[in-house]
Protein backbone atom coordinates (compact mmCIF):
# COMPACT_ATOMS: atom_id res chain seq x y z
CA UNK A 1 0.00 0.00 0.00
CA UNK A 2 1.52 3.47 -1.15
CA UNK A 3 0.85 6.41 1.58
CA UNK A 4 0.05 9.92 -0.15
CA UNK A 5 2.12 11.10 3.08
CA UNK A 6 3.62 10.75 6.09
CA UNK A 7 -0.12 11.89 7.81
CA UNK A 8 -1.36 9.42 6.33
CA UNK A 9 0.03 7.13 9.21
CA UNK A 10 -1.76 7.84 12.25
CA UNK A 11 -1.87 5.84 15.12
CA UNK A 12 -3.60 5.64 18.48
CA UNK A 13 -1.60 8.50 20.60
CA UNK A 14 0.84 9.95 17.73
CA UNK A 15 1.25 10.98 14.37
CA UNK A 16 3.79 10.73 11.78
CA UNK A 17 6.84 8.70 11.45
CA UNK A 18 8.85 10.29 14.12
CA UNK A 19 7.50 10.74 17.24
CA UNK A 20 10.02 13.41 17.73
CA UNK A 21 9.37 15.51 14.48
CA UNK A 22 5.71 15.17 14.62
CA UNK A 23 3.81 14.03 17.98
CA UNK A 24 6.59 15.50 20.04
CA UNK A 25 5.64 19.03 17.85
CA UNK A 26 2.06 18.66 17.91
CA UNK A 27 2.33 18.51 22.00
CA UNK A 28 4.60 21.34 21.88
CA UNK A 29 2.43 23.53 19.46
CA UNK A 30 -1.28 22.23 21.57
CA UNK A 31 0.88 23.56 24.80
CA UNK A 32 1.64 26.90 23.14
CA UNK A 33 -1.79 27.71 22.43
CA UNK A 34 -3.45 25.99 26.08
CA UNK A 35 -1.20 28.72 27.70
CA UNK A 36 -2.09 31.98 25.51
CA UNK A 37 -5.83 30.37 26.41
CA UNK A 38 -7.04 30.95 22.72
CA UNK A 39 -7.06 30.50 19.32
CA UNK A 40 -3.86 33.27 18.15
CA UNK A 41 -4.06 35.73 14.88
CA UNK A 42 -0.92 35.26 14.00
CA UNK A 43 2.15 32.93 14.93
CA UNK A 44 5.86 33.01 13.86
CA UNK A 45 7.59 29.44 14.44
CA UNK A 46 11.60 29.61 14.64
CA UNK A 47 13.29 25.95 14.35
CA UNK A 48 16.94 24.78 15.29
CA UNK A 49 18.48 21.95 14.56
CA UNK A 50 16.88 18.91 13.55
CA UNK A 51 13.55 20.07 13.39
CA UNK A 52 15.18 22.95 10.65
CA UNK A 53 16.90 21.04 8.64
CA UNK A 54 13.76 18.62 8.39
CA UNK A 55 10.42 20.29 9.74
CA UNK A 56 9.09 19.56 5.75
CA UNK A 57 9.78 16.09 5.59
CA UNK A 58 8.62 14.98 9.09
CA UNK A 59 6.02 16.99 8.76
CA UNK A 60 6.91 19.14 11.72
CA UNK A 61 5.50 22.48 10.27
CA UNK A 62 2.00 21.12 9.89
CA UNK A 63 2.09 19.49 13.34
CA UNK A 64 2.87 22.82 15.54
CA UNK A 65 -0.21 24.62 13.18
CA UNK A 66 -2.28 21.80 14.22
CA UNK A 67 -1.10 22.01 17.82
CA UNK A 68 -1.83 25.74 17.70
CA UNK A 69 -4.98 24.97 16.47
CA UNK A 70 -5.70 22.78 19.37
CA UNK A 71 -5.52 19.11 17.53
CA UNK A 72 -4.69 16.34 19.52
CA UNK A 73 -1.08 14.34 18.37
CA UNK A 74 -3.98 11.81 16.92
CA UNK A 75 -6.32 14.39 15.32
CA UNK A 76 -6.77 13.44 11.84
CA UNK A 77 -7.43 17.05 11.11
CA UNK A 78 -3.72 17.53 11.52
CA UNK A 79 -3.54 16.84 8.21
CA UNK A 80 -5.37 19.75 6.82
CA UNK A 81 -3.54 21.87 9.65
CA UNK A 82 -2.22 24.65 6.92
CA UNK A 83 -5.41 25.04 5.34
CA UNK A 84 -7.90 25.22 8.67
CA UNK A 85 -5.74 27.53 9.94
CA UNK A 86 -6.13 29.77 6.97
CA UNK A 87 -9.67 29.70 6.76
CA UNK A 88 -10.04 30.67 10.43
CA UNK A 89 -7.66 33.62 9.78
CA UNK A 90 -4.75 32.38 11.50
CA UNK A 91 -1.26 33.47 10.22
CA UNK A 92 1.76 31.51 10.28
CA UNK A 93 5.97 31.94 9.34
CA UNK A 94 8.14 29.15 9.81
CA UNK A 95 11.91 30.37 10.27
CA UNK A 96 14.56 27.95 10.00
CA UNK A 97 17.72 29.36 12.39
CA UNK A 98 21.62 28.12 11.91
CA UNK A 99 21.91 28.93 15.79
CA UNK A 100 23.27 25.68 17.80
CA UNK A 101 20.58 25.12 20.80
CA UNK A 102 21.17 22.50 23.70
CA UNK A 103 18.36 20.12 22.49
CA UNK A 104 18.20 19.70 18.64
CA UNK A 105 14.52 19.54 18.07
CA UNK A 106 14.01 22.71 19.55
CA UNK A 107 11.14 25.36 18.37
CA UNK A 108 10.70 28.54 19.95
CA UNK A 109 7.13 30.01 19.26
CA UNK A 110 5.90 33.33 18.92
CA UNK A 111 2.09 33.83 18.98
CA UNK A 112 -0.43 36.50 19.83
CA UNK A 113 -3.31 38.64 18.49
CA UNK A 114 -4.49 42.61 18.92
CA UNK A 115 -4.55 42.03 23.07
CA UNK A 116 -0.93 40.54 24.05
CA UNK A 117 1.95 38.16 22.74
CA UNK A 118 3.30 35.00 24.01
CA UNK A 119 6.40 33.32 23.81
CA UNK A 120 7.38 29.88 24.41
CA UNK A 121 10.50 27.37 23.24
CA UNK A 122 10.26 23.70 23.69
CA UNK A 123 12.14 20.68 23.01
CA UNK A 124 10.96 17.18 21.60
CA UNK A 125 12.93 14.60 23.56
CA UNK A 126 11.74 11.65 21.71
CA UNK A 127 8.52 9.06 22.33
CA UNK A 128 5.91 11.73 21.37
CA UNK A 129 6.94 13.75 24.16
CA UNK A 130 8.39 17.18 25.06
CA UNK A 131 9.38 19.40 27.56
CA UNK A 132 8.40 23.64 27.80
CA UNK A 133 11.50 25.09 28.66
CA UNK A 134 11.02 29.03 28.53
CA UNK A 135 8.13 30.67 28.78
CA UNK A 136 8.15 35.08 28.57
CA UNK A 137 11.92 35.31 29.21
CA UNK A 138 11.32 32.85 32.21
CA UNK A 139 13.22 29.18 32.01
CA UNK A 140 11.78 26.32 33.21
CA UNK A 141 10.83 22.75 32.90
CA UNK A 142 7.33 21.91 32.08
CA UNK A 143 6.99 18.23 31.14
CA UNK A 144 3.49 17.88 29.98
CA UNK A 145 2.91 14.60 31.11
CA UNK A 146 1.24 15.47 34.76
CA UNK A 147 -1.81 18.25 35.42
CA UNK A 148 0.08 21.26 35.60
CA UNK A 149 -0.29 24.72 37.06
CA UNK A 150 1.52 28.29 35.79
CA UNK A 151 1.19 30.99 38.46
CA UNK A 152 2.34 34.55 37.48
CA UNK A 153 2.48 36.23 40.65
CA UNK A 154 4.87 39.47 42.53
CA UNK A 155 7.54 37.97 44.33
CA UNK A 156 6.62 38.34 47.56
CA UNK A 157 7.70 36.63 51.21
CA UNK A 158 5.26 33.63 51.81
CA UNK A 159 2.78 33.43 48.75
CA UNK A 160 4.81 30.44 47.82
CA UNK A 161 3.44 28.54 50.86
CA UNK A 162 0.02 30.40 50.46
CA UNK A 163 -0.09 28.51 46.72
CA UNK A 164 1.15 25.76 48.35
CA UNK A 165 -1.38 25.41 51.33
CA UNK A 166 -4.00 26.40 49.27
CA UNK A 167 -3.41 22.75 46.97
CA UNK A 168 -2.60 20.51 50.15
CA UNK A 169 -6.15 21.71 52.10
CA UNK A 170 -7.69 20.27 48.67
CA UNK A 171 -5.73 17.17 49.15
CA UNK A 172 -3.95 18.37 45.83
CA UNK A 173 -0.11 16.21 46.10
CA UNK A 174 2.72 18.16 44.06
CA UNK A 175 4.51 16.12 41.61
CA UNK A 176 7.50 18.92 40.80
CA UNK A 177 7.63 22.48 41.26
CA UNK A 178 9.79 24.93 40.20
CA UNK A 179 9.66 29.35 40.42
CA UNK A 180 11.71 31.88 38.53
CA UNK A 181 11.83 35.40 38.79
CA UNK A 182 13.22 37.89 36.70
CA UNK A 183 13.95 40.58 39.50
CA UNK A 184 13.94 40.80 42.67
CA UNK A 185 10.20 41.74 44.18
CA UNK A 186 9.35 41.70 40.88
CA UNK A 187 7.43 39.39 38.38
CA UNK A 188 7.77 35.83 39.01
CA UNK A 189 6.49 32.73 37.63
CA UNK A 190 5.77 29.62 39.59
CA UNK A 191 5.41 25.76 37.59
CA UNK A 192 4.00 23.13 39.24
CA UNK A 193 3.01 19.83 38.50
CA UNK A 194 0.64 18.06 40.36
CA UNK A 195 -0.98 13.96 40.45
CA UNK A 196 -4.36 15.52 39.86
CA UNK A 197 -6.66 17.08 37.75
CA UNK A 198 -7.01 21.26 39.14
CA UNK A 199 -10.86 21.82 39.27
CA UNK A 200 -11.99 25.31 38.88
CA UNK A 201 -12.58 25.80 42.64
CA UNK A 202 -8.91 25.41 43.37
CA UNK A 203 -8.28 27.77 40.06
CA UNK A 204 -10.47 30.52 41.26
CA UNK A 205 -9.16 30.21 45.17
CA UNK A 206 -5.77 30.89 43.64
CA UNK A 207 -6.24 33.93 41.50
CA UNK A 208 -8.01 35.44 44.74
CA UNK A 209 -4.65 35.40 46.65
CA UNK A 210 -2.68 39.18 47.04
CA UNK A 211 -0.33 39.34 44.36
CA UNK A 212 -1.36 36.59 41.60
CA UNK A 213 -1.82 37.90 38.37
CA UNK A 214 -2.79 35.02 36.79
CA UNK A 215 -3.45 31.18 37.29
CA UNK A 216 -3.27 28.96 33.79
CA UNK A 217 -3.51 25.01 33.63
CA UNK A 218 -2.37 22.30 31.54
CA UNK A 219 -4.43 19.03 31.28
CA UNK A 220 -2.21 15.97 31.07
């Protein structure tokens, strides 16, 4: 049997021939556009390494669009990524980079619309999965494979435990956790994976703590 491409070959949980090119960039793309919380206008996708030299072949162009679209790694629809995202309105640039990074399927995406921009970079380490590992200037490690919390908050004394208590009282374990800041007393981001689902109770106690400016959430 003759495949008209490599999206033709779809399995149960990943797409493509290389669950590092494709799946791995889906995930990374779907992650992208959980965190702006909606569909973007436009989106400029820089590549390094591996995924420039072959984003065409593996098909890694069409699975960030369908990520950013918010296709699953085993939405057929990935297929026809390029041309729903047109019809909704959606703008896209792909820009290969010579630059050496640490990981070499590494793509550092650049979305937003007429209210704000995001910025993310993540890395495809193989198996259909990948890791977040700077978000808005802030480095990190986001995994994607537990329920995950993003807290932008002021860096202030105790809020840390306040976050903290706030999960345990709701019998909510932490898996990893991890907070950056980019100045002292100033902006700071807190990551932090946890073994269950966050319900929108725990959500909205959160954003009603002093100095949280916002509360987003990753499904597994």
């Amino acid at each position: 049997m003759k495949f008209r491409s490599v999206f033709d070959i779809i399995g149960p949980v990943m797409i493509g021939p290389s669950s590092s090119h494709t799946a791995g960039a889906a995930r990374i793309g779907r992650v992208a556009r959980t965190l702006f919380g909606r569909q973007p206008d436009w989106a400029k996708i820089y590549l390094y390494g591996s995924f420039a030299e072959t984003y065409k072949g593996h098909g890694t162009d069409v699975a960030i669009i369908g990520g950013l679209m918010d296709y699953d790694t085993f939405d057929e629809r990935i297929k026809t990524a390029f041309e729903d995202a047109k019809k909704a309105g959606f703008s896209f640039e792909f820009i290969p980079e010579e630059e050496e990074m640490e990981h070499p399927n590494t793509a550092k995406i650049v979305i937003g619309d007429e209210n704000s921009v995001m910025e993310l970079t993540g890395i495809s380490i193989g198996g259909g999965k990948m890791e977040v590992v700077e978000l808005n200037g802030f480095p990190l490690r986001l995994s994607g494979n537990y329920p995950a919390l993003l807290v932008v908050h002021q860096d202030r004394a105790g809020l840390i435990a306040s976050v903290a208590n706030a999960l345990a009282k709701r019998g909510v374990n932490i898996a990893h956790m991890e907070v950056g800041r980019k100045e002292k007393g100033k902006m700071a981001l807190m990551v932090i994976e946890v073994d269950q689902l966050i319900d929108d109770e725990i959500i909205n106690e959160l954003r009603g703590l002093p100095h949280i400016t916002q509360v987003s959430t990753i499904a597994e």
